[in-house]
Protein backbone atom coordinates (compact mmCIF):
# COMPACT_ATOMS: atom_id res chain seq x y z
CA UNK A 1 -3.28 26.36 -17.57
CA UNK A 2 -4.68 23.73 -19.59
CA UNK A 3 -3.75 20.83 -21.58
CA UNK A 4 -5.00 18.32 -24.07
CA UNK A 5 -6.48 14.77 -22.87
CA UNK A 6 -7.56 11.73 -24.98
CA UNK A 7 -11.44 12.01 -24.73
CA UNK A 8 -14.55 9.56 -25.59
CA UNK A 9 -13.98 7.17 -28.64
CA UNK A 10 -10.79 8.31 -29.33
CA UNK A 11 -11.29 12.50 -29.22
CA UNK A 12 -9.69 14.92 -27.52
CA UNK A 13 -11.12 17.41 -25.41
CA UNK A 14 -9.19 20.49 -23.40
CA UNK A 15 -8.69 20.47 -19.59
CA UNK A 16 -8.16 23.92 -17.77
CA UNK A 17 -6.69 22.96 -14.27
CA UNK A 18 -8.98 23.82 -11.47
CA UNK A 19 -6.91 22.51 -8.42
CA UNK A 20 -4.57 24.39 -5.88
CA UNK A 21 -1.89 22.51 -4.79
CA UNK A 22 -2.26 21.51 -1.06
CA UNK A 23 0.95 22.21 1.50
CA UNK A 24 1.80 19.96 3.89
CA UNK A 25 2.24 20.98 7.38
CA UNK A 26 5.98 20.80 8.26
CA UNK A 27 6.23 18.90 11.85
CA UNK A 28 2.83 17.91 11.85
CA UNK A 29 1.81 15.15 14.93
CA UNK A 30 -0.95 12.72 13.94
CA UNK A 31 -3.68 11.05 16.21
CA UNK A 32 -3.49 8.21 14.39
CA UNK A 33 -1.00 6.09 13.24
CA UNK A 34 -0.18 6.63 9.91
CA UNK A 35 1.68 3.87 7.59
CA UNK A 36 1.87 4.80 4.27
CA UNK A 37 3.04 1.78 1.75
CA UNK A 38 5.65 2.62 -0.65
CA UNK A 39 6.18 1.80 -3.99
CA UNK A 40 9.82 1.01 -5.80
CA UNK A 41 11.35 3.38 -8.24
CA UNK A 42 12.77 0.99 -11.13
CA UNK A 43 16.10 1.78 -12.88
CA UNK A 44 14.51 2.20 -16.52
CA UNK A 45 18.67 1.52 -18.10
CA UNK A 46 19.62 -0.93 -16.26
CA UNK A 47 16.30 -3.30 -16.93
CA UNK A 48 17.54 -5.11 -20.02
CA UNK A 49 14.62 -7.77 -19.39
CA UNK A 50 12.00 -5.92 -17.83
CA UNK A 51 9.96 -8.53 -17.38
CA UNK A 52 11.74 -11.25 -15.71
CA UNK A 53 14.94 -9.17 -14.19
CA UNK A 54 13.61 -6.47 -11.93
CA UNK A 55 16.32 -3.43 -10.90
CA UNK A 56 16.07 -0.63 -8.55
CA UNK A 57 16.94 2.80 -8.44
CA UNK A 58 18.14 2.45 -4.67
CA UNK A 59 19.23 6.21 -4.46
CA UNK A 60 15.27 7.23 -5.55
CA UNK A 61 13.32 4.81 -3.92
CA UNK A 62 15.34 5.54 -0.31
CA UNK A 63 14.79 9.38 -1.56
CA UNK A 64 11.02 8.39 -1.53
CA UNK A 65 10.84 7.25 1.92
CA UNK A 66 12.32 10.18 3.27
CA UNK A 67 9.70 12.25 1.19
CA UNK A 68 7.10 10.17 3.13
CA UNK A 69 8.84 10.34 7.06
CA UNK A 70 9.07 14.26 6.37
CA UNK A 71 5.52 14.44 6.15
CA UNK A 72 5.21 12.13 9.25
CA UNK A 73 4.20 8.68 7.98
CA UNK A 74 5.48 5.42 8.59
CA UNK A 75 6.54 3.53 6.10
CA UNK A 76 5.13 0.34 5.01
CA UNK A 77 8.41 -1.31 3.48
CA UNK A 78 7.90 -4.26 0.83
CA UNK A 79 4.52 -4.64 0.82
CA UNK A 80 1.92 -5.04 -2.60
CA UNK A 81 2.52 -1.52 -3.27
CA UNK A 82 6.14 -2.19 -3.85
CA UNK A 83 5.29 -4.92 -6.18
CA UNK A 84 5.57 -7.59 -3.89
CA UNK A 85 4.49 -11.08 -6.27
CA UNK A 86 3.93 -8.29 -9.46
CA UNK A 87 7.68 -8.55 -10.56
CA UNK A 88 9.49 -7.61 -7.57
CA UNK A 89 11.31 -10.88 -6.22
CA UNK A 90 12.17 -11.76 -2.37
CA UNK A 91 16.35 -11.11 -2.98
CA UNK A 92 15.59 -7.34 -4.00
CA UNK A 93 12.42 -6.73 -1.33
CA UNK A 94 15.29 -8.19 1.59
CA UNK A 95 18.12 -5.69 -0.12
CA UNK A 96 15.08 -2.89 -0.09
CA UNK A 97 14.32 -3.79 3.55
CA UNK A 98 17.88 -3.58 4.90
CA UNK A 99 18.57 -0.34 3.11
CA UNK A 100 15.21 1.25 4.32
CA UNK A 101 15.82 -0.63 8.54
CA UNK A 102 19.42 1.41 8.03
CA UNK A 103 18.17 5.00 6.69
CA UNK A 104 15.44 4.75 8.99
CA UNK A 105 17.56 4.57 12.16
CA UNK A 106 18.97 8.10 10.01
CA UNK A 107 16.28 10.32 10.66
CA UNK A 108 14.50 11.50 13.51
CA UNK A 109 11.20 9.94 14.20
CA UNK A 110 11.30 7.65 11.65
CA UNK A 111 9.63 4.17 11.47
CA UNK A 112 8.88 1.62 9.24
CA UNK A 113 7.64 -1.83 9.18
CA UNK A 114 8.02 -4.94 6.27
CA UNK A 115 6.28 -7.33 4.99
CA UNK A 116 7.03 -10.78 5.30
CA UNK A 117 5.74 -13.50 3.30
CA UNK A 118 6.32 -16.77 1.17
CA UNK A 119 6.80 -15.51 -2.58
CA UNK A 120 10.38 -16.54 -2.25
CA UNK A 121 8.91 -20.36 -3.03
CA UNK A 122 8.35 -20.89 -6.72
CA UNK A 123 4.94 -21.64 -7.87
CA UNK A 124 3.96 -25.25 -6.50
CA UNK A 125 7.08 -25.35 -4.81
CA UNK A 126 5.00 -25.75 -1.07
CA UNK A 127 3.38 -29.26 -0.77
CA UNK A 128 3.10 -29.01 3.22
CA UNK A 129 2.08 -26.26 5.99
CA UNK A 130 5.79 -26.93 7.27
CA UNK A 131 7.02 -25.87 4.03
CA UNK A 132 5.10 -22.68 4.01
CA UNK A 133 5.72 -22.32 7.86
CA UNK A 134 10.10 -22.40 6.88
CA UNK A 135 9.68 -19.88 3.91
CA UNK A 136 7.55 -17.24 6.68
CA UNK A 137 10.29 -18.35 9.14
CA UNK A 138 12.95 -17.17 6.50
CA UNK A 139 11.54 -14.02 6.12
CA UNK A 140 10.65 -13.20 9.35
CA UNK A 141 13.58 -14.02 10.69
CA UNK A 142 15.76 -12.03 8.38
CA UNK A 143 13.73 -8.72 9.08
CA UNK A 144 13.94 -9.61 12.84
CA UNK A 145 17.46 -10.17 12.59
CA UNK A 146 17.81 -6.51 11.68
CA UNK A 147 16.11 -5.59 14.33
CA UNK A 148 12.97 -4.40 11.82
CA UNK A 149 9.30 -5.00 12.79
CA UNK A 150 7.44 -7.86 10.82
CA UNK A 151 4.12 -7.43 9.03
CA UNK A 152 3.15 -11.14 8.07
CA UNK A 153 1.60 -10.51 4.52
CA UNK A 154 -1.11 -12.87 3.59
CA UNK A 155 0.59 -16.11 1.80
CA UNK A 156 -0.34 -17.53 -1.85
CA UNK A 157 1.29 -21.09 -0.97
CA UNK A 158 -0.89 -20.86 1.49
CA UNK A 159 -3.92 -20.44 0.01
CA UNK A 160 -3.07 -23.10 -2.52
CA UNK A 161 -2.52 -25.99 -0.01
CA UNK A 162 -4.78 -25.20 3.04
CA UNK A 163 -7.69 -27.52 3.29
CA UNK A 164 -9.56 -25.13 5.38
CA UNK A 165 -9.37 -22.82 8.34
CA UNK A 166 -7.49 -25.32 10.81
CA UNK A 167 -4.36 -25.44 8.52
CA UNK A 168 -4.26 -21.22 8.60
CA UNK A 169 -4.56 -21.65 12.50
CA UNK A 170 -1.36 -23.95 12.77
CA UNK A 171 0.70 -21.69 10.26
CA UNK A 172 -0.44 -18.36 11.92
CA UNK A 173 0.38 -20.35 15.38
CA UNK A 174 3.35 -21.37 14.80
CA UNK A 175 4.72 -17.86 13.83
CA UNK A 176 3.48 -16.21 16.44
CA UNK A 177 4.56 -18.17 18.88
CA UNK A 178 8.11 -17.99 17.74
CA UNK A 179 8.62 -14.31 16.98
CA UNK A 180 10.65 -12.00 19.08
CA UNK A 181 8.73 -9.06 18.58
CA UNK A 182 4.22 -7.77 17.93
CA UNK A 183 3.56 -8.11 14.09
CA UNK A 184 0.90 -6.92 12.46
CA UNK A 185 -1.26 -9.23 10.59
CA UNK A 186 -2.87 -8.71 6.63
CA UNK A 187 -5.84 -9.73 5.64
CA UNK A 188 -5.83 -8.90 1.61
CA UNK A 189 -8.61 -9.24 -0.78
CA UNK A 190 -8.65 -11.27 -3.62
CA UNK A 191 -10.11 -7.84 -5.36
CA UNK A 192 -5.87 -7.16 -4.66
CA UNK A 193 -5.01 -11.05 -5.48
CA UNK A 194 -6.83 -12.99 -7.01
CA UNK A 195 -4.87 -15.98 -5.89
CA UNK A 196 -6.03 -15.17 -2.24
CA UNK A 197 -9.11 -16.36 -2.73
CA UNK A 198 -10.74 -17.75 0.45
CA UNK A 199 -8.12 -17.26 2.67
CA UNK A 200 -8.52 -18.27 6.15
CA UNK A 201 -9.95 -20.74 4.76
CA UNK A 202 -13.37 -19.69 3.80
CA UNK A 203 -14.92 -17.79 0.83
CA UNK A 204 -17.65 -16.70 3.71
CA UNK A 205 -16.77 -13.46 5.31
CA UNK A 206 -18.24 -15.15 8.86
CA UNK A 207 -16.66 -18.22 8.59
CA UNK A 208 -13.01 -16.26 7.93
CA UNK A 209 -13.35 -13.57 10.55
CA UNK A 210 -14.25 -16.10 13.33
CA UNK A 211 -10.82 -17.34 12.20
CA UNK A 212 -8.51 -14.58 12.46
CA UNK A 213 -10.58 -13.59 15.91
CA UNK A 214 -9.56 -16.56 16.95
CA UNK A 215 -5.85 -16.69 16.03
CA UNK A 216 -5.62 -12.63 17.32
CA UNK A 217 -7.25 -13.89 21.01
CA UNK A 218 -4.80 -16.97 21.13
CA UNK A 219 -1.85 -14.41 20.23
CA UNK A 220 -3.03 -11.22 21.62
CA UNK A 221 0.61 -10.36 23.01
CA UNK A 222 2.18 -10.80 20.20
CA UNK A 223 -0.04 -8.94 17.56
CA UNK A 224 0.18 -4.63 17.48
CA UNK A 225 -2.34 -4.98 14.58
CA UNK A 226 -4.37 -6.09 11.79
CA UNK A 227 -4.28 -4.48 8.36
CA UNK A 228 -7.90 -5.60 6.25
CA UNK A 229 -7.90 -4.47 2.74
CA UNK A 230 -11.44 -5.73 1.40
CA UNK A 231 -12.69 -2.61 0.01
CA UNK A 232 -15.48 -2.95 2.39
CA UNK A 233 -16.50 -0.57 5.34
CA UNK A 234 -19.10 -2.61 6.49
CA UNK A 235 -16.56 -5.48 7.22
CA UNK A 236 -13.52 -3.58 8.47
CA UNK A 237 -15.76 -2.06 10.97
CA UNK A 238 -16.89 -5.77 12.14
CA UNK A 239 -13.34 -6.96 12.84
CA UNK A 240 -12.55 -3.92 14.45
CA UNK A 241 -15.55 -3.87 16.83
CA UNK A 242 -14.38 -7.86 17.97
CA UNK A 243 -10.66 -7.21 18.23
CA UNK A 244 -8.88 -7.55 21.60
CA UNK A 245 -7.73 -4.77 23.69
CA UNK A 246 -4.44 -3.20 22.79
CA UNK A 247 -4.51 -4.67 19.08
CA UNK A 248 -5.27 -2.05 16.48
CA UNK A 249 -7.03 -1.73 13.26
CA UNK A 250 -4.51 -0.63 10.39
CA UNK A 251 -7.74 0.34 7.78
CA UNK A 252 -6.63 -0.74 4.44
CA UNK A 253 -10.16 0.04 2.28
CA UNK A 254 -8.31 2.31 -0.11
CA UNK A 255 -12.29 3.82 -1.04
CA UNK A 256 -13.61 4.43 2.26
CA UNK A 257 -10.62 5.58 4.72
CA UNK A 258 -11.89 8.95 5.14
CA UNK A 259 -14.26 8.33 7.40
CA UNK A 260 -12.55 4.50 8.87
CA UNK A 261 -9.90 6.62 10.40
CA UNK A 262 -12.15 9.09 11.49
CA UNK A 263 -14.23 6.49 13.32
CA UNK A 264 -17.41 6.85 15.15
CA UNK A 265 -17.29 8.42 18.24
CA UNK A 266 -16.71 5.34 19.82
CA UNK A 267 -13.88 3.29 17.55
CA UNK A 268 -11.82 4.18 14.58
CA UNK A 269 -9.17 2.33 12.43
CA UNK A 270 -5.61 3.91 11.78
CA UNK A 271 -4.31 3.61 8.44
CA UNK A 272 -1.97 1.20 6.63
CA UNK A 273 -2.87 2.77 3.04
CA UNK A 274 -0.95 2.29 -0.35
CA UNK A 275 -2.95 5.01 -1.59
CA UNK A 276 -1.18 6.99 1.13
CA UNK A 277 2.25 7.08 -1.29
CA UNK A 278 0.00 9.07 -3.67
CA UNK A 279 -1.87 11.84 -1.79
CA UNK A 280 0.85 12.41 1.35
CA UNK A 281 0.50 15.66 0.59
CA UNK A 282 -3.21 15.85 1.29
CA UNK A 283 -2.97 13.11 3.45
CA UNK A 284 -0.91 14.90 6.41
CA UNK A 285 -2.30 18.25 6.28
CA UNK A 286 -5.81 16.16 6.55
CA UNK A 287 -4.26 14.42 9.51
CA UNK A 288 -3.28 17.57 10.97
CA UNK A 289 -6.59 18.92 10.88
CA UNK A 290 -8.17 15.74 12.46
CA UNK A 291 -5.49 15.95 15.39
CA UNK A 292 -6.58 19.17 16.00
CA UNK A 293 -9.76 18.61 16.48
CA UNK A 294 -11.39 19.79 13.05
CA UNK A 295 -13.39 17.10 11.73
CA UNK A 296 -14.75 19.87 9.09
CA UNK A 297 -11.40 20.67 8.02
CA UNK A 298 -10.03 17.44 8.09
CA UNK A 299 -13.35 15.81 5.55
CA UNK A 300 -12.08 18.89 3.20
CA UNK A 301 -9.39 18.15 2.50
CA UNK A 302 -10.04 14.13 2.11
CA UNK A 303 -13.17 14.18 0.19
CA UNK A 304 -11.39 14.99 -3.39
CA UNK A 305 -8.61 12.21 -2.78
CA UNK A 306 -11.36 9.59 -2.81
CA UNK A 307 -12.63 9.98 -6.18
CA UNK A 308 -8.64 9.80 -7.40
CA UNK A 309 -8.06 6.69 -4.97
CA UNK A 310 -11.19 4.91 -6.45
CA UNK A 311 -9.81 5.27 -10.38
CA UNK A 312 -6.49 4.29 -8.94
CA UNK A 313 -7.78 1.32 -7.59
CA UNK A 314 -10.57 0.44 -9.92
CA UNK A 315 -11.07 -3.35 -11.05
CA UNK A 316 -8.59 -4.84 -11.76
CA UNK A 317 -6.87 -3.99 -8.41
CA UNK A 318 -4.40 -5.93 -8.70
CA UNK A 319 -2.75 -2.75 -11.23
CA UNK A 320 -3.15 0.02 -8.67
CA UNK A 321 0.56 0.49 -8.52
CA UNK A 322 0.88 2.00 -11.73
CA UNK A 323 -1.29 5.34 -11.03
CA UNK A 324 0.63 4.95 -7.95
CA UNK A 325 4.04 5.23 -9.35
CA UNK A 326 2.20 8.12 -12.40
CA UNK A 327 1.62 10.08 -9.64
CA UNK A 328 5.25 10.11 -8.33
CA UNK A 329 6.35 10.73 -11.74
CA UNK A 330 3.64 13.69 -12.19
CA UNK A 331 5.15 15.22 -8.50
CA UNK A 332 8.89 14.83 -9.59
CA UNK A 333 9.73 12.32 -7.81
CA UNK A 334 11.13 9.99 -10.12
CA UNK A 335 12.44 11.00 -13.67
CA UNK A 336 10.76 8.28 -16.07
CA UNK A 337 7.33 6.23 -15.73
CA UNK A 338 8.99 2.79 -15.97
CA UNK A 339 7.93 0.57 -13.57
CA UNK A 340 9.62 -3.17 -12.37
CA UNK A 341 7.99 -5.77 -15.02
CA UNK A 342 7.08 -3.16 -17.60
CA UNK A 343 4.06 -2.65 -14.98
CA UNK A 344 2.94 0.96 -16.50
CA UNK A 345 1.41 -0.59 -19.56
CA UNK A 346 -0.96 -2.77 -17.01
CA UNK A 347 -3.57 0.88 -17.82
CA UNK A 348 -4.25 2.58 -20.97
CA UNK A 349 -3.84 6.60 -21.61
CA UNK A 350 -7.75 7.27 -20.59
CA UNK A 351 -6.69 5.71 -17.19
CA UNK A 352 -4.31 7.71 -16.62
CA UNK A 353 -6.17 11.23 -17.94
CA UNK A 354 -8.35 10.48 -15.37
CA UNK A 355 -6.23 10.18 -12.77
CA UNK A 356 -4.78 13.36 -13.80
CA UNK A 357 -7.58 15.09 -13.56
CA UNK A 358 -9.12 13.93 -9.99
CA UNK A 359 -5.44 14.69 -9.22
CA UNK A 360 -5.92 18.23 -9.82
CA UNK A 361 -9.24 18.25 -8.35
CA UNK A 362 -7.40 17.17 -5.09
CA UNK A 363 -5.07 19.98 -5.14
CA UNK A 364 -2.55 16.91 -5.69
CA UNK A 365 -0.32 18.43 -8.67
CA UNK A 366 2.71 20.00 -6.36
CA UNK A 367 4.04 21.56 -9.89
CA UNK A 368 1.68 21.80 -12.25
CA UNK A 369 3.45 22.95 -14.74
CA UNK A 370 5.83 19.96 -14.69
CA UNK A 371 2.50 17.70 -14.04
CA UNK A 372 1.44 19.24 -17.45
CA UNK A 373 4.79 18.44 -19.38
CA UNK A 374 5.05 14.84 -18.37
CA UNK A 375 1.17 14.41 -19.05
CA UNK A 376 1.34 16.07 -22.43
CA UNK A 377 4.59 13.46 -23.29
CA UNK A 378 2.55 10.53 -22.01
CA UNK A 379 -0.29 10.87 -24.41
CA UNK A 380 2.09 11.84 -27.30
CA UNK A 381 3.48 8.25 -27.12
CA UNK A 382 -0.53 7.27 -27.00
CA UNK A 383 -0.95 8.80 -29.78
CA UNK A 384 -3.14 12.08 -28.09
């Protein structure tokens, strides 16, 4: 099979499909813990403003998450991937969080956690810690309230009023202290948000890790985890090495988890992964393999999803989700590429040929044939 794909300077060139697509192992038991962050399926007819009034396909994006806890992930429920601060508001994550905490308690084995946050304040809207201490409170306390598990996302108010680490300590204090229940804790790039910049307080990695160290130690009880998505091995693998006994490193380095969750001999990171929605596939039969023992087996199946997870997520981050949500599209899963806030046109067609491609090379394409169709109708409207 091949197909036609917009080439250098405007060409086209002819791609013969290479890949085999991968099976997942039914029933498969992980040794690490697995969270993979899911993305939203938009209703494409009902978003008369795409821009400004998100809506959800509820039926598809619940069908999604089962997708994901048949494979054996967790699921990582309102988080960036879903669009979290990129179009999707507060009043339709807490609608998408109740729905998920209800279908969850539906299936066997299945678990999920949600991200909590501020963006329900408008821009400007937080002129004191206390105000950005209520609007985590809210949040928090709704999820709690349905008896969900918290992960306390990493704040833009934040970031725009703290004067320096001291004011992150008192926020992340005063939430800790309070909740009912272990959280786990973000730390997101700005690579992922620009607006993020220096959080904890410090544009010096140091400076910031001494930070969370310090708020993890004081709250050791009440954290399961920390999530770090810095696109960095080097510093993933320096938080992990100080954190506390019994608190966990959730990698999120969507180019270098392969060998993060693989760890060292000694230490190793489980995963918290948007890239995770894209290559579950992959993903659990790698898993598998790594539970059972075979390291070989387990790299062989990785090594070709890293090369599609680095296009994915090439500069500017920020747009990851929309070769997140193509590749749902590509695999069936959704019926349209429309994404909340018109998000799809965030990368142009040679983008998305590209992740195509490393898609087949990852034995990612469940139906090729369908992968081909929907490809071929996407660079039609480009113009291919």
């Amino acid at each position: 099979m091949d197909i036609t794909l917009p080439g250098e300077g405007g060409g086209r060139v002819r791609y013969r499909l290479v890949g085999q697509p991968v099976q997942p192992v039914a029933g498969a038991r992980f040794s690490r813990i697995a969270y993979a962050a899911a993305h939203v399926v938009a209703d494409p007819f009902a978003m008369t403003d795409p821009w400004s009034t998100p809506a959800v396909d509820w039926d598809r994006t619940i069908a999604f998450r089962h997708h994901l806890w048949r494979l054996g992930f967790r699921v990582a429920e309102a988080m960036d991937t879903s669009q979290r601060g990129m179009g999707f508001d507060w009043a339709n994550a807490r609608e998408l969080i109740r729905r998920s905490i209800i279908e969850a308690r539906s299936v066997e084995g299945a678990d999920l956690a949600s991200g909590a946050g501020t963006d329900h304040l408008a821009p400007g809207a937080a002129s004191t810690l206390d105000d950005v201490i209520a609007a985590y409170e809210e949040q928090l306390g709704f999820i709690e309230g349905l008896g969900g598990k918290s992960i306390m996302m990493a704040s833009r108010a934040l970031a725009a009023i703290a004067k320096g680490p001291d004011d992150y300590i008192c926020v992340y204090d005063r939430i800790l202290s309070q909740s009912s229940s272990k959280v786990i804790l973000h730390w997101l790039g700005d690579m992922f948000d620009p607006a993020l910049k220096g959080y904890w307080g410090s544009s010096d990695f140091e400076t910031a890790l001494e930070t969370v160290i310090a708020i993890i130690e004081r709250h050791a009880g009440k954290v399961e985890g920390i999530k770090i998505s810095l696109l960095d091995a080097g510093k993933e693998i320096a938080l992990r090495d100080r954190l506390p006994d019994g608190v966990v490193m959730f990698t999120g380095d969507d180019f270098n988890y392969p060998e993060l969750i693989a760890g060292d001999g000694d230490r190793h990171s489980h995963a918290l992964l948007g890239i995770f929605d894209a290559i579950a596939p992959v993903a659990n039969a790698a898993l598998a393999k790594l539970a059972d023992g075979d390291r070989a087996g387990y790299d062989a199946l990785m090594a070709p999803t890293v090369p599609l997870s680095r296009k994915i997520f090439e500069a500017p981050t920020e747009y990851y989700k929309a070769g997140v949500v193509f590749m749902a599209w590509l695999n069936g899963h959704q019926e349209h590429f429309s994404m909340v806030g018109g998000m799809q046109s965030a990368r142009g067609i040679r983008h998305y040929a590209d992740v195509f491609r490393l898609a087949d090379q990852a034995g990612l394409l469940a139906d090729p044939e369908l992968a081909i169709a929907r490809m071929t109708s996407l660079g039609a409207v480009a113009g291919v």
